[in-house]
C-alpha atoms as a PDB file:
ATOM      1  CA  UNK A   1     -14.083  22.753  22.506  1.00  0.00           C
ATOM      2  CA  UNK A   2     -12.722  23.118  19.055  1.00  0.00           C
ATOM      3  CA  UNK A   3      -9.948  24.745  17.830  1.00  0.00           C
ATOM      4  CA  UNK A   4     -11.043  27.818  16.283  1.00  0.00           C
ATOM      5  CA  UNK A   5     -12.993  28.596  19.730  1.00  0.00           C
ATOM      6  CA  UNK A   6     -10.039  27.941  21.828  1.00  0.00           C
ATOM      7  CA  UNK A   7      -8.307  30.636  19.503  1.00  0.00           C
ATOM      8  CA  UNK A   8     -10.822  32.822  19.727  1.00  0.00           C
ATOM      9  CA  UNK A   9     -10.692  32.745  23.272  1.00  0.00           C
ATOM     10  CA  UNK A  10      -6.998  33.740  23.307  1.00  0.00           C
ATOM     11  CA  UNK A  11      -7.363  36.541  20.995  1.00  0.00           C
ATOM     12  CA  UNK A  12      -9.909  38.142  23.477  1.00  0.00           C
ATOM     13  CA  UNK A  13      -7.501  37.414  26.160  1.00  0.00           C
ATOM     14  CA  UNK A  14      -4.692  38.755  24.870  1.00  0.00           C
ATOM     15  CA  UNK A  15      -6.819  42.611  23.825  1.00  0.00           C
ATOM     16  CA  UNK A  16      -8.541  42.414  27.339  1.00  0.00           C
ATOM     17  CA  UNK A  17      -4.844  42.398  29.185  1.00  0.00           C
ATOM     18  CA  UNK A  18      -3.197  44.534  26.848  1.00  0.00           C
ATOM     19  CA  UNK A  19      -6.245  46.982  27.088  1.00  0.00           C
ATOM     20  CA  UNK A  20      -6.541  46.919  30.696  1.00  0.00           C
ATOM     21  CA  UNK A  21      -2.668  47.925  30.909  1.00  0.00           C
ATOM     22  CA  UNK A  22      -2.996  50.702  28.355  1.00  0.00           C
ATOM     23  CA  UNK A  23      -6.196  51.807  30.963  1.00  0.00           C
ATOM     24  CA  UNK A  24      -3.910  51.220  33.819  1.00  0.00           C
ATOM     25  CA  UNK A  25      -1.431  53.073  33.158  1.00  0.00           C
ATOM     26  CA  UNK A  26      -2.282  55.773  30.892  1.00  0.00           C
ATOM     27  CA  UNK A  27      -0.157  54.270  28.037  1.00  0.00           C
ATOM     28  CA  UNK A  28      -1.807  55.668  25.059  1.00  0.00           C
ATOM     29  CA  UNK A  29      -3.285  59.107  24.848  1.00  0.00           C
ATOM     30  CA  UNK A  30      -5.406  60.754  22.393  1.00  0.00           C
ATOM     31  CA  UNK A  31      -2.633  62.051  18.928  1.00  0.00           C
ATOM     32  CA  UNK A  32      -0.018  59.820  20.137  1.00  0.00           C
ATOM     33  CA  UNK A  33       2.520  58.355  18.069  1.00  0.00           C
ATOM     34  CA  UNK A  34       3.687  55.015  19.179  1.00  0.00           C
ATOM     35  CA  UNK A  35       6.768  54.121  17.861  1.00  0.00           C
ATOM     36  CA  UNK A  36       6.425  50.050  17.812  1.00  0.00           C
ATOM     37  CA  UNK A  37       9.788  48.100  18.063  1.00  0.00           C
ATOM     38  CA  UNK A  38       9.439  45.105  16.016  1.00  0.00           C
ATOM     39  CA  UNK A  39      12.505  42.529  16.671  1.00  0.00           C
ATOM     40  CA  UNK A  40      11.320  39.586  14.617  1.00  0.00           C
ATOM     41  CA  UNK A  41      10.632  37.528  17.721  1.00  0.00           C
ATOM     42  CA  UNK A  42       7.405  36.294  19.174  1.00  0.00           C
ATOM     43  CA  UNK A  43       6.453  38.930  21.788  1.00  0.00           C
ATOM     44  CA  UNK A  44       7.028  42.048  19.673  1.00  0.00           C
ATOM     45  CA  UNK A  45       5.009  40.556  16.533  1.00  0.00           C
ATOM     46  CA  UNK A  46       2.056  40.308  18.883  1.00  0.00           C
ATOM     47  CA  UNK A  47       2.441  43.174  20.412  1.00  0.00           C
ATOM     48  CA  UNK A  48       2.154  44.464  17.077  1.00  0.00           C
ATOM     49  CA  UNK A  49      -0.827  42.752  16.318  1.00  0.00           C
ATOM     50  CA  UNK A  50      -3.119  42.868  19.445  1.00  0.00           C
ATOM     51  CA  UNK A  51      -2.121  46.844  19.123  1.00  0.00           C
ATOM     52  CA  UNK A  52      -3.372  46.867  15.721  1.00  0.00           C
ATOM     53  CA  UNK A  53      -6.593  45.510  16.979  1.00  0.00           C
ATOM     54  CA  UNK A  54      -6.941  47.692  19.826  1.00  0.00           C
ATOM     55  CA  UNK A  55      -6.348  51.128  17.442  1.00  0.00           C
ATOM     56  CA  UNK A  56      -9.229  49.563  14.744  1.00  0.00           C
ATOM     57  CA  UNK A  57     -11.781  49.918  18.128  1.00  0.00           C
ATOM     58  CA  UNK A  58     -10.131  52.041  20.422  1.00  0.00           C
ATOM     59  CA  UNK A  59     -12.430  55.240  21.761  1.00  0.00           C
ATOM     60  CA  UNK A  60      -9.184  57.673  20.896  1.00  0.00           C
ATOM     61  CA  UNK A  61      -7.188  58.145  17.664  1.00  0.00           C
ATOM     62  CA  UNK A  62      -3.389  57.203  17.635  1.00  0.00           C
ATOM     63  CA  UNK A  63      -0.706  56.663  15.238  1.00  0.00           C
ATOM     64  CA  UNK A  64       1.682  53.944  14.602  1.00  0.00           C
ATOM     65  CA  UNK A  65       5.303  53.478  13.448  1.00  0.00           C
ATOM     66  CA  UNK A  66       7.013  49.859  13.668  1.00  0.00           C
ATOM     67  CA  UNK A  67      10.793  50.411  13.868  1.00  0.00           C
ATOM     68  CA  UNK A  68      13.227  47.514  13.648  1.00  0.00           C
ATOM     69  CA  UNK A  69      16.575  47.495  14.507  1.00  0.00           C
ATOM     70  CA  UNK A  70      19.120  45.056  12.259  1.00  0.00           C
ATOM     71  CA  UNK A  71      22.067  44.982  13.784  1.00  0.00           C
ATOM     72  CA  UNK A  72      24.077  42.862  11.425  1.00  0.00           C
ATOM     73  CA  UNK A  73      24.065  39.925  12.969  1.00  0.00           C
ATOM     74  CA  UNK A  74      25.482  37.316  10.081  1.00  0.00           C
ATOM     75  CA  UNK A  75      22.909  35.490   8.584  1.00  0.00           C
ATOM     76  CA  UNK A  76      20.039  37.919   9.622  1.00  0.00           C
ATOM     77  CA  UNK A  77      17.308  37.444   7.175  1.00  0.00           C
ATOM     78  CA  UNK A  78      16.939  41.324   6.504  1.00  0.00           C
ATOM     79  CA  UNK A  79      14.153  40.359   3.555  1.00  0.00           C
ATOM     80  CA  UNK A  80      11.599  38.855   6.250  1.00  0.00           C
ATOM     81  CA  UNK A  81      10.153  41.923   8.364  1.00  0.00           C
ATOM     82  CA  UNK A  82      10.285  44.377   5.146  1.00  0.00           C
ATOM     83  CA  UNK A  83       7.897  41.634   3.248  1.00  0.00           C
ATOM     84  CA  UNK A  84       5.588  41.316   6.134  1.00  0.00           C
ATOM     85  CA  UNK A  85       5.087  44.926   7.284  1.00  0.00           C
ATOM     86  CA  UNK A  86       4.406  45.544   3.520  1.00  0.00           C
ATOM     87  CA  UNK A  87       1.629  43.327   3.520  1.00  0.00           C
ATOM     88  CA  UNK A  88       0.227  44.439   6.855  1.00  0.00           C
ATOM     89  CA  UNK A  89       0.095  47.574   4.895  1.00  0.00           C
ATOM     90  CA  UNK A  90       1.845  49.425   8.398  1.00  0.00           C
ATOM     91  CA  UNK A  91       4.072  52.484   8.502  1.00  0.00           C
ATOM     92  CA  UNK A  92       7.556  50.837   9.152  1.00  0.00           C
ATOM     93  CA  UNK A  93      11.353  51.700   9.124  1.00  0.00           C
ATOM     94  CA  UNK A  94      14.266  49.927   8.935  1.00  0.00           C
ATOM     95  CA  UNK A  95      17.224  50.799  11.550  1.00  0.00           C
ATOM     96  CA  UNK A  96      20.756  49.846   9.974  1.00  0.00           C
ATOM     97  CA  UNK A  97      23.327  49.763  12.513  1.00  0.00           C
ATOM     98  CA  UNK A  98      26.120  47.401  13.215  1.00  0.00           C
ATOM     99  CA  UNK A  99      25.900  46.911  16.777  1.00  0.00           C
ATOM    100  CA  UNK A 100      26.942  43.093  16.718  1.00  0.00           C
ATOM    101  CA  UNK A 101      30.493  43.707  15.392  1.00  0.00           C
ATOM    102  CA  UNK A 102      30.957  46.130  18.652  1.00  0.00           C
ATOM    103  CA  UNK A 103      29.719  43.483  21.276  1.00  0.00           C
ATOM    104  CA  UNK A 104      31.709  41.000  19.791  1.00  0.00           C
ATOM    105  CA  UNK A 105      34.842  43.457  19.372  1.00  0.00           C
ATOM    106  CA  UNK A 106      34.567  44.217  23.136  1.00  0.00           C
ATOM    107  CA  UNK A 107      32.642  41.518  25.118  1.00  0.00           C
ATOM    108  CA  UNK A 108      35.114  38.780  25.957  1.00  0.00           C
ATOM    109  CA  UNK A 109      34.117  35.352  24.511  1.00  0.00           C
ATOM    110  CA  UNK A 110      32.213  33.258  26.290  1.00  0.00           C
ATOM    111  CA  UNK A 111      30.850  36.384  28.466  1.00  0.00           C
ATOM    112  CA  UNK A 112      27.370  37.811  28.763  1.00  0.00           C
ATOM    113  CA  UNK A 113      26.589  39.720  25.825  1.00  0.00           C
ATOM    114  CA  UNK A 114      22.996  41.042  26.574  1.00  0.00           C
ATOM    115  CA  UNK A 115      23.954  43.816  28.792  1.00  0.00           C
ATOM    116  CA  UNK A 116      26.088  45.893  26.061  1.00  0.00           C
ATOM    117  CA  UNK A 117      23.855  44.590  23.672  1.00  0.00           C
ATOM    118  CA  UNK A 118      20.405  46.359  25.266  1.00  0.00           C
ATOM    119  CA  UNK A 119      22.253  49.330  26.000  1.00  0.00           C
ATOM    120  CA  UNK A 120      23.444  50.012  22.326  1.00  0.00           C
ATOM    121  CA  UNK A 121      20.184  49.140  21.278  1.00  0.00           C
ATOM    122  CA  UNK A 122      17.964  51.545  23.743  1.00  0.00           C
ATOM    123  CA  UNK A 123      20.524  54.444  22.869  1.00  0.00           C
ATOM    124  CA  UNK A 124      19.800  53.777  18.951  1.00  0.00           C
ATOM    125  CA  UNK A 125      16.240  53.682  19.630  1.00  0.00           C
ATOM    126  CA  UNK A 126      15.906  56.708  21.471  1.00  0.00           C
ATOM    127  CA  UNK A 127      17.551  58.536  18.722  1.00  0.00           C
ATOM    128  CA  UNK A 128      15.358  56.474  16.321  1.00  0.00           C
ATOM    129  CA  UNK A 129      12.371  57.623  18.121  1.00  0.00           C
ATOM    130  CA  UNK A 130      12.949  61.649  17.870  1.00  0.00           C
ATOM    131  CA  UNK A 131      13.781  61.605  14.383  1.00  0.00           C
ATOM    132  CA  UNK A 132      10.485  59.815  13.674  1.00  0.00           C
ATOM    133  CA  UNK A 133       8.385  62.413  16.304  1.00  0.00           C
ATOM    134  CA  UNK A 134       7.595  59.482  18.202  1.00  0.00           C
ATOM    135  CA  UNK A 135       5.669  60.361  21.552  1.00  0.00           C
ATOM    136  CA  UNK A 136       5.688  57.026  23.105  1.00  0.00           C
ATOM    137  CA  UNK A 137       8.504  53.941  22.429  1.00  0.00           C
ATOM    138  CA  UNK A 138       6.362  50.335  22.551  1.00  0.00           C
ATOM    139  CA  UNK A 139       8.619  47.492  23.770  1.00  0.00           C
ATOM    140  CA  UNK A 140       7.159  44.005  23.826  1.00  0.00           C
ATOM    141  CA  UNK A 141       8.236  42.770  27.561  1.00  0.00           C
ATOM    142  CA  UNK A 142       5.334  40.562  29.035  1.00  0.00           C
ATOM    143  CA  UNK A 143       4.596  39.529  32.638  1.00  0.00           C
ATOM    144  CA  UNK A 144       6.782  36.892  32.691  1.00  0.00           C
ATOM    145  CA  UNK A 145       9.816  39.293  31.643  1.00  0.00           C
ATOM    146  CA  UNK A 146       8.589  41.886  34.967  1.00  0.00           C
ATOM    147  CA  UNK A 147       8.637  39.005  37.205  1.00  0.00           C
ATOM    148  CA  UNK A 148      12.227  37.472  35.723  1.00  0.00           C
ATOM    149  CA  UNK A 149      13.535  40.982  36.101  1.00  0.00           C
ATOM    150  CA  UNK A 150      12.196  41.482  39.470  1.00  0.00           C
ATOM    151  CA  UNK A 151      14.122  38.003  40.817  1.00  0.00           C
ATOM    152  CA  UNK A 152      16.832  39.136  39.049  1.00  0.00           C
ATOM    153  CA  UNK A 153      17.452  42.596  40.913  1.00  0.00           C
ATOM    154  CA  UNK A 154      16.966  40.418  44.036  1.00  0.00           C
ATOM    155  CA  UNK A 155      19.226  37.841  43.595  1.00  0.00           C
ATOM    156  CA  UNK A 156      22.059  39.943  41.800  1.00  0.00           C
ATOM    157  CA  UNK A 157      21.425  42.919  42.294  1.00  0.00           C
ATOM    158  CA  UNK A 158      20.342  43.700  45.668  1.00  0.00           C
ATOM    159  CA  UNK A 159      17.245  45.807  45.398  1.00  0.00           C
ATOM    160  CA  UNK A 160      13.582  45.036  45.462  1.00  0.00           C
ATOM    161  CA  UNK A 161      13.408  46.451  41.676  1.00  0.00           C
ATOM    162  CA  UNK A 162      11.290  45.110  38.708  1.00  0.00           C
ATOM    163  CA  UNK A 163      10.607  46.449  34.788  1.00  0.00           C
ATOM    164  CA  UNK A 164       7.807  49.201  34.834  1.00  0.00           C
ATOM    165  CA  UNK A 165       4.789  49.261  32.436  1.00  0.00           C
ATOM    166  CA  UNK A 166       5.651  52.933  31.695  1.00  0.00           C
ATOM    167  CA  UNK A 167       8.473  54.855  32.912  1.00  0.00           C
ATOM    168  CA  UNK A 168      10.562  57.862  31.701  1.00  0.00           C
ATOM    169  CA  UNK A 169      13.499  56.925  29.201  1.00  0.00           C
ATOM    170  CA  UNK A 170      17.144  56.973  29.984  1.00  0.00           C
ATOM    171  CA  UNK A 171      17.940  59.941  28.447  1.00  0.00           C
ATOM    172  CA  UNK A 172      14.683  61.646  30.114  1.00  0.00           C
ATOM    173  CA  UNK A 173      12.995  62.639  26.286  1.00  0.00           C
ATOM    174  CA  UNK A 174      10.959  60.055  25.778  1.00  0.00           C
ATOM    175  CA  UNK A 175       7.811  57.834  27.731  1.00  0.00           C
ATOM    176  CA  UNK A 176       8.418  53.969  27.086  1.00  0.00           C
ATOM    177  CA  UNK A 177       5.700  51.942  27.521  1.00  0.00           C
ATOM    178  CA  UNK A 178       4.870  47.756  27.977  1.00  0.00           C
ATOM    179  CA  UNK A 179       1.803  47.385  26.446  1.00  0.00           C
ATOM    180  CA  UNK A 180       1.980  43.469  27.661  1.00  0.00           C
ATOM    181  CA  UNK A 181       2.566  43.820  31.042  1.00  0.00           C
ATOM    182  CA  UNK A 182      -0.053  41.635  32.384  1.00  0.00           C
ATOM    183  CA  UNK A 183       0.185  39.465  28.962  1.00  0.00           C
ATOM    184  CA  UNK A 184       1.887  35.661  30.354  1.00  0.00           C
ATOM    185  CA  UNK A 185       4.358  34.397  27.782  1.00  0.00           C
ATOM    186  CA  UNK A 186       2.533  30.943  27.257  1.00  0.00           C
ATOM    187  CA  UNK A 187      -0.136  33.319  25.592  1.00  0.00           C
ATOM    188  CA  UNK A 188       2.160  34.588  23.396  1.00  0.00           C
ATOM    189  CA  UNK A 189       3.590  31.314  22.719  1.00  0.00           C
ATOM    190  CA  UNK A 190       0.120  29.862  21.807  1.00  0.00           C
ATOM    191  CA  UNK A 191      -0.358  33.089  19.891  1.00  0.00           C
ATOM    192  CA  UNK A 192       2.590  33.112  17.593  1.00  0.00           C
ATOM    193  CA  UNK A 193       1.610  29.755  16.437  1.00  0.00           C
ATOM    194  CA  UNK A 194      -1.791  30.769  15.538  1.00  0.00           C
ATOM    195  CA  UNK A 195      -0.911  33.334  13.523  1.00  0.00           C
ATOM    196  CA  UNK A 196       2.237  31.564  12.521  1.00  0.00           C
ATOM    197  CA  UNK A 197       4.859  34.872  12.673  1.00  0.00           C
ATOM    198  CA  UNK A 198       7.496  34.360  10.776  1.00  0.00           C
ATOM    199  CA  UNK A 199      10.055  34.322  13.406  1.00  0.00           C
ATOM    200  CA  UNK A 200      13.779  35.590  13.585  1.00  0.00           C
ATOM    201  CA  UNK A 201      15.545  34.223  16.234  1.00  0.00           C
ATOM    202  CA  UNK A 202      18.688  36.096  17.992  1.00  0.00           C
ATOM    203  CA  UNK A 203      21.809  34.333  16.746  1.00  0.00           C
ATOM    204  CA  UNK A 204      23.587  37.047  18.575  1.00  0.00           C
ATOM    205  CA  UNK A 205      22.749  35.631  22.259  1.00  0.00           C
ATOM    206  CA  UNK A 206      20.373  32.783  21.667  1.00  0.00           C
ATOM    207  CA  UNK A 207      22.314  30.353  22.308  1.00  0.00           C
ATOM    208  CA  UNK A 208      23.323  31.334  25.501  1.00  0.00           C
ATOM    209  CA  UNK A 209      22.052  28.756  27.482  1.00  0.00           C
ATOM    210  CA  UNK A 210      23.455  29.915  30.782  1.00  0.00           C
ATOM    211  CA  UNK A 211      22.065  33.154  31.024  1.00  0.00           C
ATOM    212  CA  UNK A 212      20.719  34.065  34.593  1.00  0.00           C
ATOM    213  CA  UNK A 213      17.834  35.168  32.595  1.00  0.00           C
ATOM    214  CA  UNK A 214      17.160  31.881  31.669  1.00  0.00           C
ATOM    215  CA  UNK A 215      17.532  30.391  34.362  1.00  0.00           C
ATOM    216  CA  UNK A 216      15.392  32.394  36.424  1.00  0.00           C
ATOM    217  CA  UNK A 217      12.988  31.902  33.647  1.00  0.00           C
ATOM    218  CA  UNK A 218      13.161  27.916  34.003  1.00  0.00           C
ATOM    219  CA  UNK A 219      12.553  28.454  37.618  1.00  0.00           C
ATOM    220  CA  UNK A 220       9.410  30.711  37.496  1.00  0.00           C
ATOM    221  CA  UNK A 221       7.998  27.941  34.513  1.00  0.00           C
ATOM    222  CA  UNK A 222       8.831  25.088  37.326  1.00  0.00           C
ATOM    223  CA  UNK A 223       6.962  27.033  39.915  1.00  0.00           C
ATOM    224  CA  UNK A 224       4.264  28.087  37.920  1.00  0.00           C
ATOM    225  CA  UNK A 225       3.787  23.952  37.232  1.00  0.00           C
ATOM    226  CA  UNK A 226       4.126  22.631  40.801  1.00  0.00           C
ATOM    227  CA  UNK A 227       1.869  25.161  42.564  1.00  0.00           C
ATOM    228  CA  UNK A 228      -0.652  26.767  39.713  1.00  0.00           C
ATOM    229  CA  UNK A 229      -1.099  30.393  40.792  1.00  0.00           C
ATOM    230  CA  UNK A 230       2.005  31.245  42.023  1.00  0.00           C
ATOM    231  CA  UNK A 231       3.366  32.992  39.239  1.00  0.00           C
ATOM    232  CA  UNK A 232      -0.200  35.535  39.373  1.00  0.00           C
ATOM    233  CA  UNK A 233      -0.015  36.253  42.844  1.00  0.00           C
ATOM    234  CA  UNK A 234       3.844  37.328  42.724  1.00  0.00           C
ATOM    235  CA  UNK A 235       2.800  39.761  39.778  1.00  0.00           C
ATOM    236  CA  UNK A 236      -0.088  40.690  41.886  1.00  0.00           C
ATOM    237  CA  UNK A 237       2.335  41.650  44.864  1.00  0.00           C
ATOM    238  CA  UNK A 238       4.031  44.073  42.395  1.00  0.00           C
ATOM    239  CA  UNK A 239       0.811  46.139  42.771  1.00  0.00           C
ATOM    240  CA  UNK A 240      -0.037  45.465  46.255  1.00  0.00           C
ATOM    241  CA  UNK A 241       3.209  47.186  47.960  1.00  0.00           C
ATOM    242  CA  UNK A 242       3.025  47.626  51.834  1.00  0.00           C
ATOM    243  CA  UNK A 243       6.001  50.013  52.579  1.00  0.00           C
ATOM    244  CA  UNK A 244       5.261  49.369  56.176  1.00  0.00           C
ATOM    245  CA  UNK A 245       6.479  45.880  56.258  1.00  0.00           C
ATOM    246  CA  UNK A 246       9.525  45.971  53.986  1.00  0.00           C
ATOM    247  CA  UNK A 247      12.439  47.650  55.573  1.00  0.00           C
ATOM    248  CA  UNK A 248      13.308  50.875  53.297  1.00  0.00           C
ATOM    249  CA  UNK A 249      13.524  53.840  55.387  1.00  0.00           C
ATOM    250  CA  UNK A 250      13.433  55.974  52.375  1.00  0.00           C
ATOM    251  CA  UNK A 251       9.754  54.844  52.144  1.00  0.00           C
ATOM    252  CA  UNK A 252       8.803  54.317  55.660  1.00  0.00           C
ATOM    253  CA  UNK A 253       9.224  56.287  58.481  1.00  0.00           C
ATOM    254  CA  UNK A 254      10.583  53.409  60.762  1.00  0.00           C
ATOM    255  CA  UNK A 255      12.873  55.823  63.437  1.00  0.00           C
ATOM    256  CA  UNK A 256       9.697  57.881  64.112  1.00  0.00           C
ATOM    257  CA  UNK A 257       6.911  54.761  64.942  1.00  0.00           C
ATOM    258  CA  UNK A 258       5.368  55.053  67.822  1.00  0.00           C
ATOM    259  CA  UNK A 259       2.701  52.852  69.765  1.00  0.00           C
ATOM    260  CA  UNK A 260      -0.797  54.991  69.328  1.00  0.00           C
ATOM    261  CA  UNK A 261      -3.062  52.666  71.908  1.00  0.00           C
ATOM    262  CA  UNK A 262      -5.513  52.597  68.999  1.00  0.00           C
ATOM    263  CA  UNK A 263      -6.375  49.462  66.976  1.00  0.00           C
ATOM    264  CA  UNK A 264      -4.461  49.463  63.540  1.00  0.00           C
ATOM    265  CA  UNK A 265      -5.474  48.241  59.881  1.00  0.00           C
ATOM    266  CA  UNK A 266      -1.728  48.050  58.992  1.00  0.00           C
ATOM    267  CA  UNK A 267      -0.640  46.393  62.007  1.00  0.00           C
ATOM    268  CA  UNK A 268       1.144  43.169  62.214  1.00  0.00           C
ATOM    269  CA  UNK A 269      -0.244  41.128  59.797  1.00  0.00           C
ATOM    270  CA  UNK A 270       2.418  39.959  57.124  1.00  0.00           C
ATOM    271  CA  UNK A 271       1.298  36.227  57.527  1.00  0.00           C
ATOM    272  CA  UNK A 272      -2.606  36.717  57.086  1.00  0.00           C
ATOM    273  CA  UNK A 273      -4.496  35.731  53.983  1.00  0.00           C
ATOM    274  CA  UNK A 274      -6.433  38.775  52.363  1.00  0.00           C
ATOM    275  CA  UNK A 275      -8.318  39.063  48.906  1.00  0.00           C
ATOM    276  CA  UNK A 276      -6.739  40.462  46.187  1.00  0.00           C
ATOM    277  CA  UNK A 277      -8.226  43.524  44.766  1.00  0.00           C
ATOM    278  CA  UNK A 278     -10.326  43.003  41.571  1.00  0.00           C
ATOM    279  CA  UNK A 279      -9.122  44.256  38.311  1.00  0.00           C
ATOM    280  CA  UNK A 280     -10.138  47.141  36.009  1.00  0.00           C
ATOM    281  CA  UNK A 281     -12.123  47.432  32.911  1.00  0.00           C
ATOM    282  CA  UNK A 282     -10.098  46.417  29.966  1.00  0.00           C
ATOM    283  CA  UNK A 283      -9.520  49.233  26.987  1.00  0.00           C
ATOM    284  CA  UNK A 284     -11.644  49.135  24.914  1.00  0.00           C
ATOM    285  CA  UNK A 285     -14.533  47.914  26.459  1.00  0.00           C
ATOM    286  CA  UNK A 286     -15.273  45.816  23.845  1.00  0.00           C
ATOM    287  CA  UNK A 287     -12.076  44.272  23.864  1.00  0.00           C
ATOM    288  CA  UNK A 288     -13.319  41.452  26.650  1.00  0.00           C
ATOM    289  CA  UNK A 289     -16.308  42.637  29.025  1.00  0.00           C
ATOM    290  CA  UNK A 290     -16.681  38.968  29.763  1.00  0.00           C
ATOM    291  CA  UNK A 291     -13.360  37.683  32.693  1.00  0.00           C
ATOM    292  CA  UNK A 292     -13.497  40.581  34.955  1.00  0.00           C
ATOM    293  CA  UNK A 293     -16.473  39.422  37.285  1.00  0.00           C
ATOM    294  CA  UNK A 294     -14.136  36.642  37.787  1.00  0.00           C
ATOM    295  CA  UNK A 295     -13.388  36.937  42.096  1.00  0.00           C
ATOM    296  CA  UNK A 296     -10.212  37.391  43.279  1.00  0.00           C
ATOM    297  CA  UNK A 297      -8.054  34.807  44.409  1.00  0.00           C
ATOM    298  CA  UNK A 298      -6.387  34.600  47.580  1.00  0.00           C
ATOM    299  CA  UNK A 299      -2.666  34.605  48.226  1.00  0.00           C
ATOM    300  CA  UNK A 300      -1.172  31.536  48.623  1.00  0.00           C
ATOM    301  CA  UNK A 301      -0.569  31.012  52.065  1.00  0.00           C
ATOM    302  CA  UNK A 302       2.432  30.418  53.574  1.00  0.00           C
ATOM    303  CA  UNK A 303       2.320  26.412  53.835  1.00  0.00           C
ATOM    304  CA  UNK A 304       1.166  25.979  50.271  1.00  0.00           C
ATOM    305  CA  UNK A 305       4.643  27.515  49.336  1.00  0.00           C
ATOM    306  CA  UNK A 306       7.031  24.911  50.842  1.00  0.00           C
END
């Protein structure tokens, strides 16, 4: 196969995921204003893009605003997004605040700078977001972020806890949404080269190599490599949930089981292979009709993991 077909190929990818998760989960609604938050890295440029050609074919009418944040972060190129969002011919707006000089001011060096750094940001955002009118925020986390996060809460954490494709914001005014949800980052990896974004990379905490983040990250790519389909059927399990077999009371009423003599579909069976439940249309139709008679696959079983 040639090039340009292999591209091609991507592109319909990349609107059939997005689309399904906007189906999914009810992301965009008809007289929305999606407030698009453009950091100058890979995932939010195609975000950006894939929405753009989603809203040229979508069967409801919707409004976009890209918002970037600069932070002063020295050497930001603060010429690079302006230029491009003027060519795409998009609504934009340019957020000035120094938020780098505070994380560096109070975030000890050599320590984890991320954490302040997000929350600063989401706060700005939020404000960003009502002055604009903005009914839904747009934040350009893929699948590979959800699952990262998800290990994350587990290992550090303590709680069986991942990053939602929609939820309520912080501050409980606004609906943030993750268009990308079910988008994998190699896509987007393959993606920004083919369209050749003009990337800005985070001197703020890029080079923080030992990030947990990362690391996780590393370890989901190494998995993903020594047992193909891994990776899918962990994401999967994020919409398969059987409260019955985990061990949150709050969920399941353990204290009050009680043996019923009568044969059981939710019985004892953690250790059995089922099929996976076959996904929905994508939004818009058009945007892929072909890759969703594809069969399930089933889980791994337990053997195949060791």
């Amino acid at each position: 196969m040639n090039t340009e077909h292999e591209n091609h190929k991507l592109e319909k990818r990349l609107c059939r995921e997005v689309g399904r998760a906007i189906v999914d989960y009810n992301m965009i609604e008809e007289g929305d204003r999606v407030m698009v938050c453009l950091s100058g890295g890979k995932d939010s440029y195609a975000m950006l893009d894939i929405l753009q050609k989603l809203q040229a074919r979508a069967p409801i009418n919707f409004e976009m605003i890209v918002v970037n944040l600069d932070q002063k972060q020295p050497g930001f190129p603060a010429d690079i997004l302006p230029a491009y969002l003027t060519k795409l011919g998009v609504k934009f707006h340019i957020e000035n605040q120094d938020t780098y000089s505070i994380v560096k001011r109070v975030i000890p060096e050599g320590k984890t700078m991320c954490s302040l750094c997000s929350r600063l940001r989401r706060g700005i955002l939020y404000r960003v977001a009502s002055e604009l009118g903005a009914t839904k925020i747009a934040l350009g986390h893929h699948r590979d972020d959800i699952l990262q996060t998800l290990l994350l809460n587990m290992f550090f954490g303590a709680k069986l806890k991942g990053m939602p494709p929609k939820l309520v914001s912080d501050d409980g005014q606004h609906v943030v949404i993750r268009p990308m949800a079910y988008v994998a980052e190699k896509d987007l990896t393959r993606w920004a080269e083919v369209r050749q974004f003009p990337i800005i990379p985070c001197t703020l905490c890029g080079s923080q190599e030992n990030l947990q983040r990362k690391q996780v990250g590393l370890m989901l790519k190494d998995w993903e490599k020594r047992f193909p389909g891994r990776v899918e059927n962990m994401f999967s399990a994020l919409q398969n949930i059987v409260p019955s077999h985990l061990m949150d009371r709050s969920l399941f009423p353990f204290e009050t089981i009680q043996a019923t003599g009568e044969a059981s579909e939710d019985g004892d069976k953690a250790f059995d292979e089922e099929p996976l439940p076959k996904v929905a249309p994508a939004w818009p139709a058009e945007a892929g009709a072909e890759g969703n008679a594809e069969p399930a696959r089933a889980v791994i079983s337990i053997s195949a993991t060791h």
